[in-house]
C-alpha atoms as a PDB file:
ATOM      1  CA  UNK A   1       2.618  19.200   7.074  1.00  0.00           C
ATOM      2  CA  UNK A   2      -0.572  20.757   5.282  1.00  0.00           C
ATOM      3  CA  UNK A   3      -3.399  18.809   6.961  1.00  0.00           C
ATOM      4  CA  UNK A   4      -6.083  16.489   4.962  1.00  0.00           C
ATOM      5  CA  UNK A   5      -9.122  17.929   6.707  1.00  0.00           C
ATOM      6  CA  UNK A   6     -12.058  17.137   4.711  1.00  0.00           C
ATOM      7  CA  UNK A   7      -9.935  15.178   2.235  1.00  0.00           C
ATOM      8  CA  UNK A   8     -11.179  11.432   1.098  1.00  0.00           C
ATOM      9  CA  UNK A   9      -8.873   8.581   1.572  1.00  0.00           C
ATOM     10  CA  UNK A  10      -8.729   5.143   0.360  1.00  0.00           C
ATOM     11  CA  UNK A  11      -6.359   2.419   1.325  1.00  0.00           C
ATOM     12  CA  UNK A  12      -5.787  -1.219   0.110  1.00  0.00           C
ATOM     13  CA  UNK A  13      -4.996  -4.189   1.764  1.00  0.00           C
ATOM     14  CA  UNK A  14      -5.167  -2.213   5.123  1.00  0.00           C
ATOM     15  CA  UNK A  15      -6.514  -4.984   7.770  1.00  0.00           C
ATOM     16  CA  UNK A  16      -3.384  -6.396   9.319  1.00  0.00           C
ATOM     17  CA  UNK A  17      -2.334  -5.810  12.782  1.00  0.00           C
ATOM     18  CA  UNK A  18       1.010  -5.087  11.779  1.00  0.00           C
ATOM     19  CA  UNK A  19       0.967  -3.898   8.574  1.00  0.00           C
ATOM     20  CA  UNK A  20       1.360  -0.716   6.089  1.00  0.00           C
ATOM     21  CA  UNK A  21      -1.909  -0.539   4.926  1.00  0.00           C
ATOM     22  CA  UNK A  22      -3.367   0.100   8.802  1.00  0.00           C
ATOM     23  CA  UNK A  23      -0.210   2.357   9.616  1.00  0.00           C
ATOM     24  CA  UNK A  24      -0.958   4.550   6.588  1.00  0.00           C
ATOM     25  CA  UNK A  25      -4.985   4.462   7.080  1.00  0.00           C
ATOM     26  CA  UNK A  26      -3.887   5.255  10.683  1.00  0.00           C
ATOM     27  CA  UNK A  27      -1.872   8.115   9.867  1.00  0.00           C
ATOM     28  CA  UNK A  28      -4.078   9.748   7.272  1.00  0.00           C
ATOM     29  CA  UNK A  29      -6.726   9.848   9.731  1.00  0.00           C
ATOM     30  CA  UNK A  30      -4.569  11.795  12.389  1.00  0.00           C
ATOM     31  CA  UNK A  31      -4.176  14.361   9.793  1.00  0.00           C
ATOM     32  CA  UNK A  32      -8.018  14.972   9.281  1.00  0.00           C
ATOM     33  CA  UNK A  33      -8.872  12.266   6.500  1.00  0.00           C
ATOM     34  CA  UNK A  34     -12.002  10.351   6.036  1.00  0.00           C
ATOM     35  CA  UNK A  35     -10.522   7.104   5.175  1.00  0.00           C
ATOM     36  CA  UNK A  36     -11.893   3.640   3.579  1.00  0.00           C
ATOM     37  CA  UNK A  37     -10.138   0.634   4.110  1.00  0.00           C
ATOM     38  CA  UNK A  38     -10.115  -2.866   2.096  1.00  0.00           C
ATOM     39  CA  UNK A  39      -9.381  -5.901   2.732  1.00  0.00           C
ATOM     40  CA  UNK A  40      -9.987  -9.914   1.409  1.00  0.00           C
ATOM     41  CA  UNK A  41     -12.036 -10.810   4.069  1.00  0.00           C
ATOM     42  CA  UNK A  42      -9.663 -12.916   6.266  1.00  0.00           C
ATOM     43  CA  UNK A  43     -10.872 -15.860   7.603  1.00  0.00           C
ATOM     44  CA  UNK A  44     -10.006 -15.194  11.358  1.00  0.00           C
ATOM     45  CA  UNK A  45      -8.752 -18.697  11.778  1.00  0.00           C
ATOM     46  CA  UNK A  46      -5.491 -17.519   9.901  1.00  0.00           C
ATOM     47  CA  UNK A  47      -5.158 -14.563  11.771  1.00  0.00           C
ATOM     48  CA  UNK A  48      -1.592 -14.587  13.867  1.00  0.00           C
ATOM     49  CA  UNK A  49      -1.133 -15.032  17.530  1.00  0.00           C
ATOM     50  CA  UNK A  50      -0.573 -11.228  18.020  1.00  0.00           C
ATOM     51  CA  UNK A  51      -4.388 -10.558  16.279  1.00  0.00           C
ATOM     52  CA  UNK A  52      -6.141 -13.186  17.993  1.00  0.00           C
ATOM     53  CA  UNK A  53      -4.899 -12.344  21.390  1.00  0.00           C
ATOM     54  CA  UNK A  54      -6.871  -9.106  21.301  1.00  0.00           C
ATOM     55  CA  UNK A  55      -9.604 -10.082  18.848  1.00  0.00           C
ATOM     56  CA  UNK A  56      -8.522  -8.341  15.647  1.00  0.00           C
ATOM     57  CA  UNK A  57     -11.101  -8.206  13.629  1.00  0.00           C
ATOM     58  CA  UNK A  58      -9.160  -6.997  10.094  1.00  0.00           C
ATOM     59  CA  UNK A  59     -10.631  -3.777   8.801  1.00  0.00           C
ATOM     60  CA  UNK A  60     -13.262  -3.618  11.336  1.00  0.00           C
ATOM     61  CA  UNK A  61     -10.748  -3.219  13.418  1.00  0.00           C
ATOM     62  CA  UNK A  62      -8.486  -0.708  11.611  1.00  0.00           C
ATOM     63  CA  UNK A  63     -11.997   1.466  10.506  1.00  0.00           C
ATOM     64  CA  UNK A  64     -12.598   1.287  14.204  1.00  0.00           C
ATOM     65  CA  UNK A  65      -8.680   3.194  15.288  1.00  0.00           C
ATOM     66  CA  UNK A  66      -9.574   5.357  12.079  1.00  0.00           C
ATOM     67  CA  UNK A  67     -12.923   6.872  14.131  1.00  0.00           C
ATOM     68  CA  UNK A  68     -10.718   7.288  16.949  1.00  0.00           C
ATOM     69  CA  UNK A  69      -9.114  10.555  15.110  1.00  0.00           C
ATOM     70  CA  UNK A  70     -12.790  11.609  15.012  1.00  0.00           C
ATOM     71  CA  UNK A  71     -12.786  11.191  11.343  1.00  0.00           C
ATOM     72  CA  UNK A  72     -15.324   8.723   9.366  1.00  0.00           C
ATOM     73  CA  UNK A  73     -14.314   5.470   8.254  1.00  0.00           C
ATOM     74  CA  UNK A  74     -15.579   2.620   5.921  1.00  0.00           C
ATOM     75  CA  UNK A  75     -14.463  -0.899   6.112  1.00  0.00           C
ATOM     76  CA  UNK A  76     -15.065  -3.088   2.171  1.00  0.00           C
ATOM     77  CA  UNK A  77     -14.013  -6.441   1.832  1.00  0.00           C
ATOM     78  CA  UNK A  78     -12.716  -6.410  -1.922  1.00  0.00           C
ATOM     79  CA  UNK A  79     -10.567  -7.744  -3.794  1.00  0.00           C
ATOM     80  CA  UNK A  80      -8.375  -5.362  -6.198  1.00  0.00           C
ATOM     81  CA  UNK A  81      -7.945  -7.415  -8.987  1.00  0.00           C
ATOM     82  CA  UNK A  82     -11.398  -8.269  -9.326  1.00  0.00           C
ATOM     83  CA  UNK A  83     -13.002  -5.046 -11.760  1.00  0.00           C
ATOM     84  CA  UNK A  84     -16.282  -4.633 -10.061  1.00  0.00           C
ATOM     85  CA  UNK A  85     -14.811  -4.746  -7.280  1.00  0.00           C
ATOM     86  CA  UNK A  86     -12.318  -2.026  -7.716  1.00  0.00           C
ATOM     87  CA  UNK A  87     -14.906  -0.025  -9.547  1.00  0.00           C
ATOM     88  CA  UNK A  88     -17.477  -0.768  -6.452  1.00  0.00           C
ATOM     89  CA  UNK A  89     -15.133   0.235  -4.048  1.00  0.00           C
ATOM     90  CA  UNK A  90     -14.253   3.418  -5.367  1.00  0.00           C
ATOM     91  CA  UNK A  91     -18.345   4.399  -5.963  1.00  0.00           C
ATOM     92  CA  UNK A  92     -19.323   3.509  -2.215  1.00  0.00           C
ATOM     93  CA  UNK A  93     -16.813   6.191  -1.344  1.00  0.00           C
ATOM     94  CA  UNK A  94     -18.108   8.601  -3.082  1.00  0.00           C
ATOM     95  CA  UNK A  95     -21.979   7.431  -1.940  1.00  0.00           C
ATOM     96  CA  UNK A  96     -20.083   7.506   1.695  1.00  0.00           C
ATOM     97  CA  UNK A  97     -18.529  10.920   1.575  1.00  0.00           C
ATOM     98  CA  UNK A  98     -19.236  12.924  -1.162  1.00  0.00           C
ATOM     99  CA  UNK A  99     -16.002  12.975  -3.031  1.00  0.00           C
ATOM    100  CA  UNK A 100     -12.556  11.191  -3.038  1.00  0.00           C
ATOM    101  CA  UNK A 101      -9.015  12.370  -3.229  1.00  0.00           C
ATOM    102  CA  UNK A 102      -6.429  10.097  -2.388  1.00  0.00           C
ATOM    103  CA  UNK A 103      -6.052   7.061  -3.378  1.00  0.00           C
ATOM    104  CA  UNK A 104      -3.102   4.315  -1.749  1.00  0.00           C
ATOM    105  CA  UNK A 105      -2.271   1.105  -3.875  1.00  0.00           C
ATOM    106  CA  UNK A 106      -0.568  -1.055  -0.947  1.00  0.00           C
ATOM    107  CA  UNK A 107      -2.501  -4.490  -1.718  1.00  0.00           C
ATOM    108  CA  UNK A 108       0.145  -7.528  -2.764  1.00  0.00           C
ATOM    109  CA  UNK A 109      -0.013 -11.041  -2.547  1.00  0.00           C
ATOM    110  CA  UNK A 110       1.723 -12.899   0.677  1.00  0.00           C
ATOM    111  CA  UNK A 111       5.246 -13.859   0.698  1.00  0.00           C
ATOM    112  CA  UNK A 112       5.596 -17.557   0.645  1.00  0.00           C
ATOM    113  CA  UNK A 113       5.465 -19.887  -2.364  1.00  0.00           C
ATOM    114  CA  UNK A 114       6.458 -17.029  -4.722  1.00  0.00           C
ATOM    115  CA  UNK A 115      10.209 -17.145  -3.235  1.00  0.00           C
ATOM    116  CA  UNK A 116      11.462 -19.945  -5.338  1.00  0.00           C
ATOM    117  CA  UNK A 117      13.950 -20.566  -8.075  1.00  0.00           C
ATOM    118  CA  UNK A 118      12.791 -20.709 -11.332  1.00  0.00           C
ATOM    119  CA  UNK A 119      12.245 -23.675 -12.487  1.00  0.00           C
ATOM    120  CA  UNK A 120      10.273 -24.342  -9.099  1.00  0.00           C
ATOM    121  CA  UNK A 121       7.708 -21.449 -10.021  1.00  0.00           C
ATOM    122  CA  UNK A 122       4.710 -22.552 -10.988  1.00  0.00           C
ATOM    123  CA  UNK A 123       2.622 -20.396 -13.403  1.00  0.00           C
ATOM    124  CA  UNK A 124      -0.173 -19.247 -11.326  1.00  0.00           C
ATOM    125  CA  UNK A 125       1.802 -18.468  -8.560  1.00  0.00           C
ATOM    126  CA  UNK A 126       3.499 -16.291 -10.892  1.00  0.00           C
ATOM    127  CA  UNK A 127       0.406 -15.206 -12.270  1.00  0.00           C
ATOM    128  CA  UNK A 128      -1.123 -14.939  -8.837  1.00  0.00           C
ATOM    129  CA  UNK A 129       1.503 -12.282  -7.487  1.00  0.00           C
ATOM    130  CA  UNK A 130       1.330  -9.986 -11.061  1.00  0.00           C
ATOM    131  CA  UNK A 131      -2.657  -9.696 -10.629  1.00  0.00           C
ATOM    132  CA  UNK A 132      -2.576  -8.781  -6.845  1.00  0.00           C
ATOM    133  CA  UNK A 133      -0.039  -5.943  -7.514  1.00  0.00           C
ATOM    134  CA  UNK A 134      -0.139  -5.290 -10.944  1.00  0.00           C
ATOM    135  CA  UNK A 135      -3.543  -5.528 -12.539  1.00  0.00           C
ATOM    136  CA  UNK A 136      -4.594  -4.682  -8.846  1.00  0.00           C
ATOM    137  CA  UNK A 137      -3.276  -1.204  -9.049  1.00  0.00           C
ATOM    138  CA  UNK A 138      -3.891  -0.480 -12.620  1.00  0.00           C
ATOM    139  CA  UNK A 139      -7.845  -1.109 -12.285  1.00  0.00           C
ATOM    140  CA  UNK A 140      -8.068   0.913  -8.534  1.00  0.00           C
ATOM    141  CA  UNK A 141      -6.361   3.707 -10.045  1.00  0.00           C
ATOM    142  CA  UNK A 142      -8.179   4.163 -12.809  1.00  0.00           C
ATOM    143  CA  UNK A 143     -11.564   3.667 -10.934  1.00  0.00           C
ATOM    144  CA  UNK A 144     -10.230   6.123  -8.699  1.00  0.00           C
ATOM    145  CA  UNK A 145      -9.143   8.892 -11.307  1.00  0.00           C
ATOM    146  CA  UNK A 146     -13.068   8.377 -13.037  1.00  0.00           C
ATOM    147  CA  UNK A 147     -14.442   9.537  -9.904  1.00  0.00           C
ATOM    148  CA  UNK A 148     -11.580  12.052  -8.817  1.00  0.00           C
ATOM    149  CA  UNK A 149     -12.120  13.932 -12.156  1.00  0.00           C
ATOM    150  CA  UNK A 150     -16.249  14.389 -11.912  1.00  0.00           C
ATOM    151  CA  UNK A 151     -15.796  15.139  -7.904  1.00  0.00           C
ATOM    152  CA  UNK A 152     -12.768  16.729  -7.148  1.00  0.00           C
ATOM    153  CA  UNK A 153      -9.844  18.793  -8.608  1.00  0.00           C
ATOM    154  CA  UNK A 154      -7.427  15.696  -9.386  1.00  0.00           C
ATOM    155  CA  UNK A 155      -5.926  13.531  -6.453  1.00  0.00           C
ATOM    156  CA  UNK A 156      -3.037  12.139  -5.004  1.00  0.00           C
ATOM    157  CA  UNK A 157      -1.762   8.748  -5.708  1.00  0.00           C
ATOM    158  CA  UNK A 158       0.597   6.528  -3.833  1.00  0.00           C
ATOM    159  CA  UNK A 159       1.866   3.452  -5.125  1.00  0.00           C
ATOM    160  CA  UNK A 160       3.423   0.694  -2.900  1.00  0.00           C
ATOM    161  CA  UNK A 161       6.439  -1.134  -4.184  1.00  0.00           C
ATOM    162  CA  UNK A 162       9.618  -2.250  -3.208  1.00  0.00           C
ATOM    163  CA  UNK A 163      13.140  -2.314  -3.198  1.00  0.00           C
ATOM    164  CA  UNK A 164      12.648  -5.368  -4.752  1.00  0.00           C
ATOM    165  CA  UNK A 165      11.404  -3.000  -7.177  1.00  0.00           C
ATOM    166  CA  UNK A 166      14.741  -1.261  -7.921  1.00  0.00           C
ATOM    167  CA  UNK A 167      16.857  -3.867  -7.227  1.00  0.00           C
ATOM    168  CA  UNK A 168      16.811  -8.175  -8.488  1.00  0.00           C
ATOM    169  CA  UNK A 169      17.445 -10.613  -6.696  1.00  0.00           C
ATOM    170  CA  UNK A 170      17.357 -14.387  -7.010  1.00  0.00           C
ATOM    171  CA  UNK A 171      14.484 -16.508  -6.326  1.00  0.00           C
ATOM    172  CA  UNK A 172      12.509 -13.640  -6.152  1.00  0.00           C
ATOM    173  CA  UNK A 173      10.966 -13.175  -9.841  1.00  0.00           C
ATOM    174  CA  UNK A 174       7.569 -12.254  -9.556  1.00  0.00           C
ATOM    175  CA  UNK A 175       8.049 -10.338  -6.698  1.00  0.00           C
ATOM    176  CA  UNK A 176      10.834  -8.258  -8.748  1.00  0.00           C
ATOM    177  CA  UNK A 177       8.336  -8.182 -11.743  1.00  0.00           C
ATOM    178  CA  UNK A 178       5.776  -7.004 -10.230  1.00  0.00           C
ATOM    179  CA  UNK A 179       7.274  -4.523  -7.971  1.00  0.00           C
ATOM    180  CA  UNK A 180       9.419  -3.181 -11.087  1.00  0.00           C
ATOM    181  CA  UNK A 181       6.186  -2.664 -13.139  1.00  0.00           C
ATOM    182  CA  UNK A 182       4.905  -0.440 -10.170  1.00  0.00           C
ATOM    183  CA  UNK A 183       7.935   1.394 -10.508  1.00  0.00           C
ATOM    184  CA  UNK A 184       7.334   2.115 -14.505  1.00  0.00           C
ATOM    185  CA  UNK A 185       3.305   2.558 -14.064  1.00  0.00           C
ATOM    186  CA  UNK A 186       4.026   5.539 -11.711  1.00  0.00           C
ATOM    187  CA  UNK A 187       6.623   7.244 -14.163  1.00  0.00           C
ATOM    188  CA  UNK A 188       3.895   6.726 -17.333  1.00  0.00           C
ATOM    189  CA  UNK A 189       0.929   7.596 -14.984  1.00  0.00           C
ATOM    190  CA  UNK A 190       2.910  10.694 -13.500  1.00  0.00           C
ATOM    191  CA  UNK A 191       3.236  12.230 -16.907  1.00  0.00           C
ATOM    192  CA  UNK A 192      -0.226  11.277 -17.962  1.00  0.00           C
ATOM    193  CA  UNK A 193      -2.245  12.634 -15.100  1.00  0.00           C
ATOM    194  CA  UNK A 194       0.771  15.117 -14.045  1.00  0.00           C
ATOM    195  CA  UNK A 195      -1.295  17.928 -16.029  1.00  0.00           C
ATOM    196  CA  UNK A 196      -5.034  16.532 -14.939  1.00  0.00           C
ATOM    197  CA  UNK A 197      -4.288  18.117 -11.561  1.00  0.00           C
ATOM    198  CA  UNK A 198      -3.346  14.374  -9.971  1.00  0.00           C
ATOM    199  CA  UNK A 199       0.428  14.010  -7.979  1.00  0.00           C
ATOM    200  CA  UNK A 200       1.555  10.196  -8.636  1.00  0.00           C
ATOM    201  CA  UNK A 201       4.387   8.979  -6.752  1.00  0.00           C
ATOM    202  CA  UNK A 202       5.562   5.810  -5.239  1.00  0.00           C
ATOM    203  CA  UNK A 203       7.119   4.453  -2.015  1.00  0.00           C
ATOM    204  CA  UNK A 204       9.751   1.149  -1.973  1.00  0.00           C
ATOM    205  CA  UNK A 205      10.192   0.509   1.644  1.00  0.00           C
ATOM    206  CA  UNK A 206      12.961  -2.323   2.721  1.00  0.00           C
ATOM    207  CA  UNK A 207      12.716  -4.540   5.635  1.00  0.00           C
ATOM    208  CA  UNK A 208       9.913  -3.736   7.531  1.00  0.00           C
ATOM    209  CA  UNK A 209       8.885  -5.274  10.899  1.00  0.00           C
ATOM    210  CA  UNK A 210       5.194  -6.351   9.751  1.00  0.00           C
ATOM    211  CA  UNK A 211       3.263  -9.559   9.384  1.00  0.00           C
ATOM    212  CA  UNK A 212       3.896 -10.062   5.683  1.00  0.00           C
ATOM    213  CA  UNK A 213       7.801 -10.722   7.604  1.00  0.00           C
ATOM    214  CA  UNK A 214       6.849 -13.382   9.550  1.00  0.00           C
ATOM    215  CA  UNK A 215       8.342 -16.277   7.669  1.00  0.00           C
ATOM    216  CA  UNK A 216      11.593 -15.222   8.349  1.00  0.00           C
ATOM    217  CA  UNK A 217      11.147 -14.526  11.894  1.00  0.00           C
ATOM    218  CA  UNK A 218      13.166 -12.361  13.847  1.00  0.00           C
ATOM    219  CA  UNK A 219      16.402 -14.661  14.363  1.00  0.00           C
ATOM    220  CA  UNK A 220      19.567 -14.055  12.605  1.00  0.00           C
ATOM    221  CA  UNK A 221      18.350 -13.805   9.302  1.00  0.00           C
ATOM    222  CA  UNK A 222      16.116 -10.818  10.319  1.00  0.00           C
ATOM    223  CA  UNK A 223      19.442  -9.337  12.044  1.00  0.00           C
ATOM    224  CA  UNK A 224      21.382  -9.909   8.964  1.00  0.00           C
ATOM    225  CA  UNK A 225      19.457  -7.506   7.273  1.00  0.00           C
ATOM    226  CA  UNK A 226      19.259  -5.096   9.537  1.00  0.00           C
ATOM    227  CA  UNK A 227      22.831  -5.219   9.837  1.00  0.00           C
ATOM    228  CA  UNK A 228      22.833  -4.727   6.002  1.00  0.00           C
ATOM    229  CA  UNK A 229      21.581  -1.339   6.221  1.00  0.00           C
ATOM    230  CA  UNK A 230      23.830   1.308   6.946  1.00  0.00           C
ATOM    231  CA  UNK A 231      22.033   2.908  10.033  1.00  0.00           C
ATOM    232  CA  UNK A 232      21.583  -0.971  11.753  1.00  0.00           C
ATOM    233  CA  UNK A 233      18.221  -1.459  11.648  1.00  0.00           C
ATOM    234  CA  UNK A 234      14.748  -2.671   9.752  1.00  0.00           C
ATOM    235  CA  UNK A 235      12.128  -0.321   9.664  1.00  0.00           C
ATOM    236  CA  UNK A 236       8.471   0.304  11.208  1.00  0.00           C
ATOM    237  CA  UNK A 237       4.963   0.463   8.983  1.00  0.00           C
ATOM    238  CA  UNK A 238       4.338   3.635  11.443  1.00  0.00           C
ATOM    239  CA  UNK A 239       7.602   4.899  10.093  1.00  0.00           C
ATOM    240  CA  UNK A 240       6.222   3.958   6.466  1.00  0.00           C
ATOM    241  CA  UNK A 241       3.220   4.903   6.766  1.00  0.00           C
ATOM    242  CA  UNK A 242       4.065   8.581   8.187  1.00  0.00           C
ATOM    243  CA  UNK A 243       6.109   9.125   4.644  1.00  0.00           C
ATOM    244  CA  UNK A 244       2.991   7.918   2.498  1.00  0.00           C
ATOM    245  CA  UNK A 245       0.750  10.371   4.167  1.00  0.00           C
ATOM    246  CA  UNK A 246       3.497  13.194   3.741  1.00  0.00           C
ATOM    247  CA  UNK A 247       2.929  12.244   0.242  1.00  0.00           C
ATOM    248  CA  UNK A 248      -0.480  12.603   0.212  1.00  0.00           C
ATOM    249  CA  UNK A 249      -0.566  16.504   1.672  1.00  0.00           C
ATOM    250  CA  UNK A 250      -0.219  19.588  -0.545  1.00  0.00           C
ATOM    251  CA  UNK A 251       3.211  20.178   1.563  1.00  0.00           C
ATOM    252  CA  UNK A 252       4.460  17.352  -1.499  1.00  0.00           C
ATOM    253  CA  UNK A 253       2.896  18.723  -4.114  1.00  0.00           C
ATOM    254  CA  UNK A 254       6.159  18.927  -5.906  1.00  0.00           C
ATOM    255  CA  UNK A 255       7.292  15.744  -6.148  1.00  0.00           C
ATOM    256  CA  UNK A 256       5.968  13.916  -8.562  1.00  0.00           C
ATOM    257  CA  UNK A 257       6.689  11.343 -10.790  1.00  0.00           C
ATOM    258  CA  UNK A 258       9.421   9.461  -8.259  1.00  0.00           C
ATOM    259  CA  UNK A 259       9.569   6.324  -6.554  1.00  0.00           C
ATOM    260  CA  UNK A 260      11.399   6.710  -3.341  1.00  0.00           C
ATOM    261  CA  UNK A 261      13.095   4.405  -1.338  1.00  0.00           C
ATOM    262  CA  UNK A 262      12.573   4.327   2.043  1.00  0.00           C
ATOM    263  CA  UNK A 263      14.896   1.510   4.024  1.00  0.00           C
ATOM    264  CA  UNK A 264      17.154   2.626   6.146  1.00  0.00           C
ATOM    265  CA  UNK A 265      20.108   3.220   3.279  1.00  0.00           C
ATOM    266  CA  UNK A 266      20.006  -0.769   2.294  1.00  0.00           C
ATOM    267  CA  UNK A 267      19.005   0.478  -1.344  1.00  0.00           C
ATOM    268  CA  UNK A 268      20.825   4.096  -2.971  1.00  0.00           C
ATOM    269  CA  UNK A 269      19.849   3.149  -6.740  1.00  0.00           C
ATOM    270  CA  UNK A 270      17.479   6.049  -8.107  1.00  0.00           C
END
């Protein structure tokens, strides 16, 4: 791959342990990228066993593996549906390091009360889930394209959604709304900033082994989808967030526009 020396990186919802957001932050650095990170400010008493046994300190602690590629890093607490926010985030880059270039939508709400039936969802969950990913990713990336334009010559953008973005299921309705609008924003945005010099694309990974998973465990429901996937296995955020940064290098500069799904075969729809 083309490396990302000297490129500008920022990545939401990157301060889990075990998570995309740190894999892809992670793996942007190894190529050369000064990378910010953002988080919600975890309170560490909700942190998992896994983070607390080595004093995880969310994306303190992911800035601090970022440095370790001898690349800069800058940890923001901020929350992506929140407008000054997203609009703050994107300007302390650019105070931080000159410029940015590549910008990585992965912040979504937790699994959890969401996965009901309908007539057990209540509004703001509902609500709740749509502004995380949604409005989320429609006010970081147009922050980020303000800024791209006056400081750089366009951008790459990666959007995070889903299988559940290609695919319905049941009890899973603002999850598949939100991930499916994802899905659309990248083919509108693609043509729109297509000719401004910016790539747009978007990644829908399957079952992967990360925190957000935890509810399910790692039992025989866990195995069952594994087993539903025609290689036999879930997949890795290191795995995930190698492909992301693949997107983000001049090496992809040709694709555009397409929201790939990356999930062992579980998923073939287009």
């Amino acid at each position: 791959m083309s490396g990302l020396d000297g490129k500008v990186a920022i990545v939401t919802g990157a301060g889990r342990l075990r998570g995309i957001g740190r894999a892809t932050a992670v793996a942007l650095a190894r190529m050369g990228a000064d990378v910010v990170v953002t988080g919600t400010g975890r309170d560490s008493d909700t942190f998992p066993d896994d983070e607390k046994a080595i004093n995880w300190r969310d994306i303190e602690s992911t800035a601090d593996e970022i440095r370790e590629h001898g690349v800069r890093a800058l940890p923001l607490v901020a929350d992506a549906r929140n407008i000054e926010d997203a609009q703050n985030t994107v300007l302390e880059t650019v105070e931080a390091f000159g410029r940015v270039d590549i910008l990585v939508n992965n912040a979504a709400a937790a699994r959890g009360v969401d996965r009901v039936p309908l007539l057990d969802l209540d509004p703001e969950v509902f609500q709740r889930v749509l502004d995380i990913k949604v409005t989320g990713t429609y006010l970081m990336t147009k922050a980020f394209v303000e800024q791209a334009m006056v400081h750089g010559d366009g951008g790459k953008i990666v959007m995070i959604s889903s299988i559940a973005g290609k695919r319905g299921g049941p009890n899973t309705l603002a999850y598949n709304a939100a991930n499916f609008a994802v899905v659309g924003m990248t083919q509108g945005l693609s043509r729109e900033l297509g000719p401004m010099g910016f790539n747009v694309n978007c990644v829908c990974p399957g079952a992967v082994d990360t925190h957000r998973m935890d509810d399910l465990g790692r039992g025989e429901q866990w195995q069952q989808m594994a087993e539903r996937t025609p290689i036999g296995r879930n997949g890795t955020d290191e795995e995930v967030g190698e492909f992301i940064t693949y997107l983000c290098t001049e090496a992809a500069s040709w694709i555009h526009g397409q929201s790939i799904n990356i999930d062992g075969g579980a998923v073939v729809e287009h």
